[in-house]
PDB file of N, CA and C in Angstrom:
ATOM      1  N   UNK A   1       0.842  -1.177   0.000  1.00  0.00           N
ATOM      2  CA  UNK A   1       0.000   0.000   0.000  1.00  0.00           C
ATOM      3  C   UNK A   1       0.891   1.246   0.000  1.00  0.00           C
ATOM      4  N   UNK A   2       0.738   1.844  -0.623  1.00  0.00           N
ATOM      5  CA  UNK A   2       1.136   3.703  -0.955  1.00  0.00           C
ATOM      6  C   UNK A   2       0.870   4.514   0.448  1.00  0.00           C
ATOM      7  N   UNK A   3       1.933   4.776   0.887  1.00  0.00           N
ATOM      8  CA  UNK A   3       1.658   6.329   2.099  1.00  0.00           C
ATOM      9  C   UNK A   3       2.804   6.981   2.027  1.00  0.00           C
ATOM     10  N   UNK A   4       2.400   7.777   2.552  1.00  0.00           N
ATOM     11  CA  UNK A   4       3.419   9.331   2.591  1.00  0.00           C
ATOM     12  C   UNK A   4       4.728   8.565   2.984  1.00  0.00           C
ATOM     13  N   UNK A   5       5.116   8.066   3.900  1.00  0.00           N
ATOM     14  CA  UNK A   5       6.208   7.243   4.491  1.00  0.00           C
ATOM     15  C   UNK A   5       6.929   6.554   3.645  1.00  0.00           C
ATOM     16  N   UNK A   6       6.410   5.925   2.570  1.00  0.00           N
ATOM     17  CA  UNK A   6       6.514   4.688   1.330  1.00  0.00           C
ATOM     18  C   UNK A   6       6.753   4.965   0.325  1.00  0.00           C
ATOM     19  N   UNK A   7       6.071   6.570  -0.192  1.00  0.00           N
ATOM     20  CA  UNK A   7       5.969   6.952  -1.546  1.00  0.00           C
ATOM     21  C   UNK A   7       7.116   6.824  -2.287  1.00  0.00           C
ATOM     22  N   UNK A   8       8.195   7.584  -1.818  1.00  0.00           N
ATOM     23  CA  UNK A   8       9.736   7.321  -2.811  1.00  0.00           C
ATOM     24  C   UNK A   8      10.101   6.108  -2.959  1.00  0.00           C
ATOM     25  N   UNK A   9       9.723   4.795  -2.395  1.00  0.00           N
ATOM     26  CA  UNK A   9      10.107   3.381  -2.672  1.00  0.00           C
ATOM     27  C   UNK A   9       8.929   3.082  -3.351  1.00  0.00           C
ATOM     28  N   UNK A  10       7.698   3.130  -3.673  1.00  0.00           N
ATOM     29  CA  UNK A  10       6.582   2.940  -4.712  1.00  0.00           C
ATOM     30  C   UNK A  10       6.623   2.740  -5.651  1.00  0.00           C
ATOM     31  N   UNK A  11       5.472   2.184  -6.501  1.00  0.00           N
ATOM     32  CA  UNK A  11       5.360   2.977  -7.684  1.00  0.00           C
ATOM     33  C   UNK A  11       4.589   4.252  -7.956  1.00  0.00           C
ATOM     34  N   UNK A  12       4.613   5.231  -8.739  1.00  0.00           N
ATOM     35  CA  UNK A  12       3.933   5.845  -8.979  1.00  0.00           C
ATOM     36  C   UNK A  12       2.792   6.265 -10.085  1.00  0.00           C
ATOM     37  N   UNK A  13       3.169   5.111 -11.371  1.00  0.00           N
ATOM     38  CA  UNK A  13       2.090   4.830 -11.831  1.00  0.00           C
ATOM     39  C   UNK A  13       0.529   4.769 -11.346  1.00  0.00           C
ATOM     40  N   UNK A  14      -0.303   5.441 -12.369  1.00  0.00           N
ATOM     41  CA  UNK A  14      -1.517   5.479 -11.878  1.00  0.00           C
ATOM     42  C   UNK A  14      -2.111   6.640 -11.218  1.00  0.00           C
ATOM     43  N   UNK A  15      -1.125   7.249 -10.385  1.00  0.00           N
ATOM     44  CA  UNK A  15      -1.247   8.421  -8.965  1.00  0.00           C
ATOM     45  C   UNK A  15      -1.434   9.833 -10.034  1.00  0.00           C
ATOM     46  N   UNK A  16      -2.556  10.717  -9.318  1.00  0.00           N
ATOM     47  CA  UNK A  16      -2.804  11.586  -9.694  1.00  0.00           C
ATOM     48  C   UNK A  16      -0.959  12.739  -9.077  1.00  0.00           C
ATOM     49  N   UNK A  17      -0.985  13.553  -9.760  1.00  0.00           N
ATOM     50  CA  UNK A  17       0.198  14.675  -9.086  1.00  0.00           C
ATOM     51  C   UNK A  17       0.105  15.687 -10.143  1.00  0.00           C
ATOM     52  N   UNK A  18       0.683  16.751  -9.535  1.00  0.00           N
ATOM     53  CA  UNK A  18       0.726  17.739  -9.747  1.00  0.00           C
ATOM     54  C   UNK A  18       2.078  18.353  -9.806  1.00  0.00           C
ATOM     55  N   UNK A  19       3.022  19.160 -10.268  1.00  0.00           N
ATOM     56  CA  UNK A  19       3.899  19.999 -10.622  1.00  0.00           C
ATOM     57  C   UNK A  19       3.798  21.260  -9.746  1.00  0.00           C
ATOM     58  N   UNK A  20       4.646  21.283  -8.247  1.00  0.00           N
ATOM     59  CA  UNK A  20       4.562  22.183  -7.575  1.00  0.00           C
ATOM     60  C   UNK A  20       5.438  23.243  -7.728  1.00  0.00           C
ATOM     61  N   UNK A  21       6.755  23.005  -8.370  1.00  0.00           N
ATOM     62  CA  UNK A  21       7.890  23.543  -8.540  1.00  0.00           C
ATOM     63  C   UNK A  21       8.776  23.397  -9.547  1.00  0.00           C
ATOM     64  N   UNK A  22       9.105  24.193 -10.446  1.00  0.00           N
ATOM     65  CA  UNK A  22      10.006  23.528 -11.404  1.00  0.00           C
ATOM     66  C   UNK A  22      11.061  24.668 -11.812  1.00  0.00           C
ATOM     67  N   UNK A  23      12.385  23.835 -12.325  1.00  0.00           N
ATOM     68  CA  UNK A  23      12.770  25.036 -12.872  1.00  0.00           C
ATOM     69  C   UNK A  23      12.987  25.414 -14.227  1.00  0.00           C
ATOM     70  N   UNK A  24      12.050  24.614 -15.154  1.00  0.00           N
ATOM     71  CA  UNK A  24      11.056  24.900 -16.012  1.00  0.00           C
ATOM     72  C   UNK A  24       9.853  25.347 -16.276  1.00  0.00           C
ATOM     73  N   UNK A  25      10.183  27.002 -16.429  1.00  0.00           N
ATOM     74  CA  UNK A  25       8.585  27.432 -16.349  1.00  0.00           C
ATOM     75  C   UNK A  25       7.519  26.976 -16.625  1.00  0.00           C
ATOM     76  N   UNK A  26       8.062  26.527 -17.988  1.00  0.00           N
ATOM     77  CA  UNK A  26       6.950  26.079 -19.170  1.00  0.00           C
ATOM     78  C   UNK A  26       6.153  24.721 -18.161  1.00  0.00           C
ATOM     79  N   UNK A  27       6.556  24.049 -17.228  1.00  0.00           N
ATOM     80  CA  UNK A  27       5.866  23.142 -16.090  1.00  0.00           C
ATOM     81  C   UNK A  27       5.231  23.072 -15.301  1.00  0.00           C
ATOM     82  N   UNK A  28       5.191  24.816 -14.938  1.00  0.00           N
ATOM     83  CA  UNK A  28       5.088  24.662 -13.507  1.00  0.00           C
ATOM     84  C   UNK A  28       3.081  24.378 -13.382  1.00  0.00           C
ATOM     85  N   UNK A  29       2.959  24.200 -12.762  1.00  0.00           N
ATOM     86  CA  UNK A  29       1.225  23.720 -12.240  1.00  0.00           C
ATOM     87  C   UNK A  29       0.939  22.605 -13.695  1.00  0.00           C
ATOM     88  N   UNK A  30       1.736  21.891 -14.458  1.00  0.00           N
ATOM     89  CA  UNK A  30       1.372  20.582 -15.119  1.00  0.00           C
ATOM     90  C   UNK A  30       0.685  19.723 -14.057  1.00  0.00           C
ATOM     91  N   UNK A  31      -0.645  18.915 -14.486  1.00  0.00           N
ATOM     92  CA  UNK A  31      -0.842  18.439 -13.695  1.00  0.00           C
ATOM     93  C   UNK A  31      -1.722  16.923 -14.461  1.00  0.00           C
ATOM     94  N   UNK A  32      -2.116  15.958 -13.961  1.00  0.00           N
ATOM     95  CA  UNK A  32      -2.542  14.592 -14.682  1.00  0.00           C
ATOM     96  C   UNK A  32      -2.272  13.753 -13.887  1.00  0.00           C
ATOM     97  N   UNK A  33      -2.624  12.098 -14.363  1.00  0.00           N
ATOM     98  CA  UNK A  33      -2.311  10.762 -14.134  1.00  0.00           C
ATOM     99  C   UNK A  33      -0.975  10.412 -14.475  1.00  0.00           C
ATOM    100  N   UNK A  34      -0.109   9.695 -13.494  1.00  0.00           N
ATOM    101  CA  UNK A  34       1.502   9.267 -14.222  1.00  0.00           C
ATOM    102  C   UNK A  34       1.044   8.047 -14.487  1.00  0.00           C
ATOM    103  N   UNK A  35       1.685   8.180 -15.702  1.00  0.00           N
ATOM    104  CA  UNK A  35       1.537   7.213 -16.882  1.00  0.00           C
ATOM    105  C   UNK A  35       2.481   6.205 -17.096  1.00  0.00           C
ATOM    106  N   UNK A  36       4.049   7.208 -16.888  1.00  0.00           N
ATOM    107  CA  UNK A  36       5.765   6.515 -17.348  1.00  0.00           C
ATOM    108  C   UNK A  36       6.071   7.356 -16.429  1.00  0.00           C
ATOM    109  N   UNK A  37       7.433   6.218 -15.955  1.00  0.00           N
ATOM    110  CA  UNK A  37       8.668   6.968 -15.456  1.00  0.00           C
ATOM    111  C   UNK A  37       9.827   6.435 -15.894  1.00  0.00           C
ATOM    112  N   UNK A  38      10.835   7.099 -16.076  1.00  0.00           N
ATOM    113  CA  UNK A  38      11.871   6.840 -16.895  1.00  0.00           C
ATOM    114  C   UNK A  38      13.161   7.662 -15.763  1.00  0.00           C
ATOM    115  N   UNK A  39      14.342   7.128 -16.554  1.00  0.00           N
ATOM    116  CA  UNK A  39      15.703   7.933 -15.033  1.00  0.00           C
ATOM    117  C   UNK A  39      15.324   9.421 -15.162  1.00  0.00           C
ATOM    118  N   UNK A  40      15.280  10.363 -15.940  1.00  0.00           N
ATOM    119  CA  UNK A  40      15.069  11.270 -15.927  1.00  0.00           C
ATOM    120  C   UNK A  40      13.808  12.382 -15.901  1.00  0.00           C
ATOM    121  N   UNK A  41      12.554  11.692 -16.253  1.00  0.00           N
ATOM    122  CA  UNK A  41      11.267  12.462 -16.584  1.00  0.00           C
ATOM    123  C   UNK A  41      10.201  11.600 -15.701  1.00  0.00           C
ATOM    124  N   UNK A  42       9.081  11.847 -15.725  1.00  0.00           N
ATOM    125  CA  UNK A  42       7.836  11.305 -15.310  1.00  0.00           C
ATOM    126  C   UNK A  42       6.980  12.399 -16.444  1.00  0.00           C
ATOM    127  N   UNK A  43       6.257  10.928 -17.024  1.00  0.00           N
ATOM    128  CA  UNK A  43       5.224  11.392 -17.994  1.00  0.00           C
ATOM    129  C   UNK A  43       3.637  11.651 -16.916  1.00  0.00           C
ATOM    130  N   UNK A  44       3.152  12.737 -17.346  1.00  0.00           N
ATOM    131  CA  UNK A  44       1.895  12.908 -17.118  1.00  0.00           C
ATOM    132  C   UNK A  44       0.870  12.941 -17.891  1.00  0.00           C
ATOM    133  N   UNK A  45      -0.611  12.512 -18.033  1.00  0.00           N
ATOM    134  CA  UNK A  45      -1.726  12.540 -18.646  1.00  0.00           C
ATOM    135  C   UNK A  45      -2.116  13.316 -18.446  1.00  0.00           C
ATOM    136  N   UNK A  46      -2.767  14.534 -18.836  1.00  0.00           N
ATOM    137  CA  UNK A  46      -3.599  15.581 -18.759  1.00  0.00           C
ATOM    138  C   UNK A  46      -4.910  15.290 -18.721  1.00  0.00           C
ATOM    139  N   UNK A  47      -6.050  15.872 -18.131  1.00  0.00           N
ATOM    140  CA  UNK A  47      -7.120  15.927 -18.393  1.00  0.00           C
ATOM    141  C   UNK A  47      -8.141  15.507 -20.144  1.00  0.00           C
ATOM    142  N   UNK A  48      -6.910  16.691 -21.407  1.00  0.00           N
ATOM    143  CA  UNK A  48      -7.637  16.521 -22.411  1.00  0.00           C
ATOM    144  C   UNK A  48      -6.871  15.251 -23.337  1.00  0.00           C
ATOM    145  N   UNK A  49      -6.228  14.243 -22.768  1.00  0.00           N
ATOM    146  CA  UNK A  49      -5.787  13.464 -22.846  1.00  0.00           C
ATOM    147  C   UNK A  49      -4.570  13.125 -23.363  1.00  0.00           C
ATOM    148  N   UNK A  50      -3.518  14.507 -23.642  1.00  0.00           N
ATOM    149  CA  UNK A  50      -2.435  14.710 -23.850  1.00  0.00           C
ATOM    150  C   UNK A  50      -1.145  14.268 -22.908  1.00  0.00           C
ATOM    151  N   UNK A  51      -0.238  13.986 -23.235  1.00  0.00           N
ATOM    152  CA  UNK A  51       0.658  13.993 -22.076  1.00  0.00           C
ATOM    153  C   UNK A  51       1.927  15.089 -22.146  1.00  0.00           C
ATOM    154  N   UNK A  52       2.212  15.083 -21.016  1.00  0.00           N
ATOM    155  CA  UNK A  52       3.644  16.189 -20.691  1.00  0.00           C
ATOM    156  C   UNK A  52       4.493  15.109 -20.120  1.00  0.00           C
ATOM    157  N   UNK A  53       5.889  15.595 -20.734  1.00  0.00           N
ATOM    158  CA  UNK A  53       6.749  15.067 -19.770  1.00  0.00           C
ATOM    159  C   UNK A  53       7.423  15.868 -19.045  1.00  0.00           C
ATOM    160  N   UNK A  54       8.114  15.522 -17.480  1.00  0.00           N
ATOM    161  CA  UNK A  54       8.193  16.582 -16.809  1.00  0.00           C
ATOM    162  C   UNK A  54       9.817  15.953 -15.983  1.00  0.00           C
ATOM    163  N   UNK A  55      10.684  17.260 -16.297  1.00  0.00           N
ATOM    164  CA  UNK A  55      11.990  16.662 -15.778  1.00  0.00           C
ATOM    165  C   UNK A  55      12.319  16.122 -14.580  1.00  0.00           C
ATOM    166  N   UNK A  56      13.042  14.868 -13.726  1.00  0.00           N
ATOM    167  CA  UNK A  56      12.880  15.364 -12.581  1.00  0.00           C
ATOM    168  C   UNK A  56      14.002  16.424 -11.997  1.00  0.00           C
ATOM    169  N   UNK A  57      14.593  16.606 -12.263  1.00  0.00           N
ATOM    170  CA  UNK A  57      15.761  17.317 -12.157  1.00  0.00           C
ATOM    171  C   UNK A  57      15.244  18.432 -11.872  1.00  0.00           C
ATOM    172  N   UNK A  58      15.184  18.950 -10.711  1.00  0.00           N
ATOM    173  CA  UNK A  58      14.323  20.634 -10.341  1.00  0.00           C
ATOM    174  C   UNK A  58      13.337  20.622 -10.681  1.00  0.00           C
ATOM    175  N   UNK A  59      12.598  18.957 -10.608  1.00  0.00           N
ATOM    176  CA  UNK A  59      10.953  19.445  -9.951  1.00  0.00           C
ATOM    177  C   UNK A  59      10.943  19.173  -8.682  1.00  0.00           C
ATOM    178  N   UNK A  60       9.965  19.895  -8.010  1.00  0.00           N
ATOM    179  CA  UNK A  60       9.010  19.020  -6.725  1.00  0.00           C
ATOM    180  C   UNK A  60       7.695  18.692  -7.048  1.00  0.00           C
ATOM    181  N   UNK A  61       7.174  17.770  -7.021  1.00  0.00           N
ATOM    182  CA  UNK A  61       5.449  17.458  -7.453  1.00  0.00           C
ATOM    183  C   UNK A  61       5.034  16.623  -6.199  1.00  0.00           C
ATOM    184  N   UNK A  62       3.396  16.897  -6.192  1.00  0.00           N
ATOM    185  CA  UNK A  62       2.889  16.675  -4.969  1.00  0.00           C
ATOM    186  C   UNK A  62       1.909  15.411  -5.537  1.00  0.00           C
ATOM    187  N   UNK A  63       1.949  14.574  -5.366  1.00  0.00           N
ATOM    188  CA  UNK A  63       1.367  13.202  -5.767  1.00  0.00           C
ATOM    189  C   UNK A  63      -0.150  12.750  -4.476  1.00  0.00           C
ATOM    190  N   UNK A  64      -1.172  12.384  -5.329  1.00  0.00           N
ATOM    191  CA  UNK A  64      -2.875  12.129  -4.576  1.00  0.00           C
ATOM    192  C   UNK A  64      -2.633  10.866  -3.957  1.00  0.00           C
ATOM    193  N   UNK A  65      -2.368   9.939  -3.153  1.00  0.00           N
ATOM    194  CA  UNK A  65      -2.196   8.973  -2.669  1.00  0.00           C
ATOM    195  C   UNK A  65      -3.492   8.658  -2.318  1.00  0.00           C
ATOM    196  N   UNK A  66      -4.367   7.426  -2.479  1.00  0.00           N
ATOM    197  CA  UNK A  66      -5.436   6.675  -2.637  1.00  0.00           C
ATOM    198  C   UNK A  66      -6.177   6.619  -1.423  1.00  0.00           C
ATOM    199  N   UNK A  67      -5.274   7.105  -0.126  1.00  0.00           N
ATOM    200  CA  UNK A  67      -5.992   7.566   1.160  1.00  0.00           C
ATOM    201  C   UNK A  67      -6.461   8.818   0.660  1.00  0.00           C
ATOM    202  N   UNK A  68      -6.234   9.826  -0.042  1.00  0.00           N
ATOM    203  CA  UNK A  68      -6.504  10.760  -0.023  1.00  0.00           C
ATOM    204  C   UNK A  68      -5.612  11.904   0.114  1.00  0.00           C
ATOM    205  N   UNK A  69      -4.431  11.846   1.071  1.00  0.00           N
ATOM    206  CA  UNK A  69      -3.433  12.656   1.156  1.00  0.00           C
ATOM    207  C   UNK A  69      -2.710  12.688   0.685  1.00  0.00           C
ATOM    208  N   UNK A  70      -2.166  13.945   0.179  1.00  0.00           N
ATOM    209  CA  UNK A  70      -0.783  14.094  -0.683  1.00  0.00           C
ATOM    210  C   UNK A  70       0.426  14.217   0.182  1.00  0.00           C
ATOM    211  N   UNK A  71       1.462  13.734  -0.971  1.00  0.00           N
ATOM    212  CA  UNK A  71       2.419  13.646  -0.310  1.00  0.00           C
ATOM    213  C   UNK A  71       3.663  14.499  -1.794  1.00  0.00           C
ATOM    214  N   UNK A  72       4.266  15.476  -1.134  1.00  0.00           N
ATOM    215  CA  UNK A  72       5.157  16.619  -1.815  1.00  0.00           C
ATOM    216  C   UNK A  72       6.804  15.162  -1.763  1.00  0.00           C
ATOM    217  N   UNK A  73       7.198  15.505  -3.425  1.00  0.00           N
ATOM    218  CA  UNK A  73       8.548  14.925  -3.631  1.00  0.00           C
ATOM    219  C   UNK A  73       9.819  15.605  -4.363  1.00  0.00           C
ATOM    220  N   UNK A  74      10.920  15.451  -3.748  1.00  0.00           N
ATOM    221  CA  UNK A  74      11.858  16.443  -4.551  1.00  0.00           C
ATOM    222  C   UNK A  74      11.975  15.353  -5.815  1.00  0.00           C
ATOM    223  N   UNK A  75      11.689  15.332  -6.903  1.00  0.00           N
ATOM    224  CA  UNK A  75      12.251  14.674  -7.634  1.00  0.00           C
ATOM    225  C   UNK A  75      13.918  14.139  -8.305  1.00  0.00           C
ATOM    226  N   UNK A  76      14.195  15.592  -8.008  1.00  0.00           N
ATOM    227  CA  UNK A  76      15.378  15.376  -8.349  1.00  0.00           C
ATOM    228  C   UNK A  76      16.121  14.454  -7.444  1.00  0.00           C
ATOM    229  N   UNK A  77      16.189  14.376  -6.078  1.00  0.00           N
ATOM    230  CA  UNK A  77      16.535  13.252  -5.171  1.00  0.00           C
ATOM    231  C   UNK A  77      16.440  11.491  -5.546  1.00  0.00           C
ATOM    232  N   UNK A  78      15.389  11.860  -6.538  1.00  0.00           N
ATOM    233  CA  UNK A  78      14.870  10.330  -6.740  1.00  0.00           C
ATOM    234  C   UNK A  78      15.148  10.374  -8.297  1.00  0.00           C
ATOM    235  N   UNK A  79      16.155  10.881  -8.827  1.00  0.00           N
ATOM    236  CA  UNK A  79      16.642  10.603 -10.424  1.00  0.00           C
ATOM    237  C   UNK A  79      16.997   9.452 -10.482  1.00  0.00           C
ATOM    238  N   UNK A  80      16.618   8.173 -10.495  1.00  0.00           N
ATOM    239  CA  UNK A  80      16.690   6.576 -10.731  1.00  0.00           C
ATOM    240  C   UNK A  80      15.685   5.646 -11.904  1.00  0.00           C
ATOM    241  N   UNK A  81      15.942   4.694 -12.149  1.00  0.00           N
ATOM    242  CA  UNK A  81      15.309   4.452 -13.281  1.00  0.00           C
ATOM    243  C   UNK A  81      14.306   4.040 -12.118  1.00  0.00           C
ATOM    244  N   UNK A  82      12.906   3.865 -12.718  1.00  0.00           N
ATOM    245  CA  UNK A  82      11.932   3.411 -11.166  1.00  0.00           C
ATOM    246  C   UNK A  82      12.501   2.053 -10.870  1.00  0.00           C
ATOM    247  N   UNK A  83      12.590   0.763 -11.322  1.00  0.00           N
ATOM    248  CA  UNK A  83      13.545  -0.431 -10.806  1.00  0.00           C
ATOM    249  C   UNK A  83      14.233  -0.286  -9.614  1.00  0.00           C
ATOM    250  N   UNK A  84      15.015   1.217 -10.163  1.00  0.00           N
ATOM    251  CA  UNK A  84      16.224   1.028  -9.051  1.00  0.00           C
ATOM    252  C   UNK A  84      15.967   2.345  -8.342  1.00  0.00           C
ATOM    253  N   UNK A  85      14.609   3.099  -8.022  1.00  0.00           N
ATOM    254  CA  UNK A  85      14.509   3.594  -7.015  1.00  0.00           C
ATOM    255  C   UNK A  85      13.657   3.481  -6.034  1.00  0.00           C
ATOM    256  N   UNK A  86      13.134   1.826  -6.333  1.00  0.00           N
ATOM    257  CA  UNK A  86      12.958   1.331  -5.056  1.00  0.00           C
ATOM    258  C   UNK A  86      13.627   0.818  -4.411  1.00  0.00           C
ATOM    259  N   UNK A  87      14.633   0.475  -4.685  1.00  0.00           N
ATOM    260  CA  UNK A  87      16.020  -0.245  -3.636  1.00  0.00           C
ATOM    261  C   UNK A  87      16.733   1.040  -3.121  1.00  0.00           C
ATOM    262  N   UNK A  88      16.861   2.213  -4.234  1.00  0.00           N
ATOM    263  CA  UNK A  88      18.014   3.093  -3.737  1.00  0.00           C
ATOM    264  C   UNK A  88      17.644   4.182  -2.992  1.00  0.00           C
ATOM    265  N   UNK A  89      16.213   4.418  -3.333  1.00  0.00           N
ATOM    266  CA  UNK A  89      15.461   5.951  -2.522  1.00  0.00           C
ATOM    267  C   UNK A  89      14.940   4.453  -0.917  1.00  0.00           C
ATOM    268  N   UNK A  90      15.646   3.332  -0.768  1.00  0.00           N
ATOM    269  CA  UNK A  90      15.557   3.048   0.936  1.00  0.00           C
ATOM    270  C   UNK A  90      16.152   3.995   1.755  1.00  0.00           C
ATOM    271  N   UNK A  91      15.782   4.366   2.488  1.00  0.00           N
ATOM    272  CA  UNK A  91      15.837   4.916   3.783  1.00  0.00           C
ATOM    273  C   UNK A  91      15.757   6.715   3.492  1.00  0.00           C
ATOM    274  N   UNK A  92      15.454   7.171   2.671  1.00  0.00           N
ATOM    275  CA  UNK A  92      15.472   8.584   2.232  1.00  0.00           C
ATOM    276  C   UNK A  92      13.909   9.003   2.899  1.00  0.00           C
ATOM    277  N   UNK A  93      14.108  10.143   3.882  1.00  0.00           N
ATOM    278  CA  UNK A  93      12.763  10.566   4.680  1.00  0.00           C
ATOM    279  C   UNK A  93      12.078  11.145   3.278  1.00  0.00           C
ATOM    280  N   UNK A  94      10.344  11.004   3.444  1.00  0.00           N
ATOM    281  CA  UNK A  94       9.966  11.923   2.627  1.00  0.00           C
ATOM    282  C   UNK A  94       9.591  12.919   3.207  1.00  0.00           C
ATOM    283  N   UNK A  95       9.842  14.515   2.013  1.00  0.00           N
ATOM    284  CA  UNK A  95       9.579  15.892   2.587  1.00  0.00           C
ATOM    285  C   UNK A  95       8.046  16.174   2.463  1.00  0.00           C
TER     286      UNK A  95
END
């Protein structure tokens, strides 16, 4: 199960999030279903069924967790292919 505590060892497929911070303007408040994650980006679905991809490298995005509460992630902390950032984001507090 997905919680705030867990999220950086997860997956994040599926999870609604949002684009809180970037240092790509052209990003900032992107928001959708993650679709892909890859070492460097997380794809998002948009509403009109488009997708964005969004760097992680100087984002923070705040991800809907299925309890209901969000939980805020530096992405850039977690630049791993997803495979290997569930073994490697072990023991990293989430912010």
């Amino acid at each position: 199960m997905r919680t705030k505590g867990n999220l950086a060892r997860h997956e994040w497929i599926g999870l609604e999030a949002r684009v809180e911070a970037s240092a790509d303007p052209s990003q900032a408040e992107a928001s959708g279903r993650v679709v892909d994650e890859t070492l460097r980006t997380v794809t998002l679905e948009r509403r009109d069924g488009r997708e964005v991809k969004v760097p992680k490298r100087g984002t923070r995005m705040a991800f809907a967790l299925p309890s209901g509460e969000r939980q805020s992630l530096d992405l850039g902390a977690l630049e791993f292919r997803p495979w290997d950032r569930v073994k490697r984001a072990k023991g990293r507090a989430p912010r």
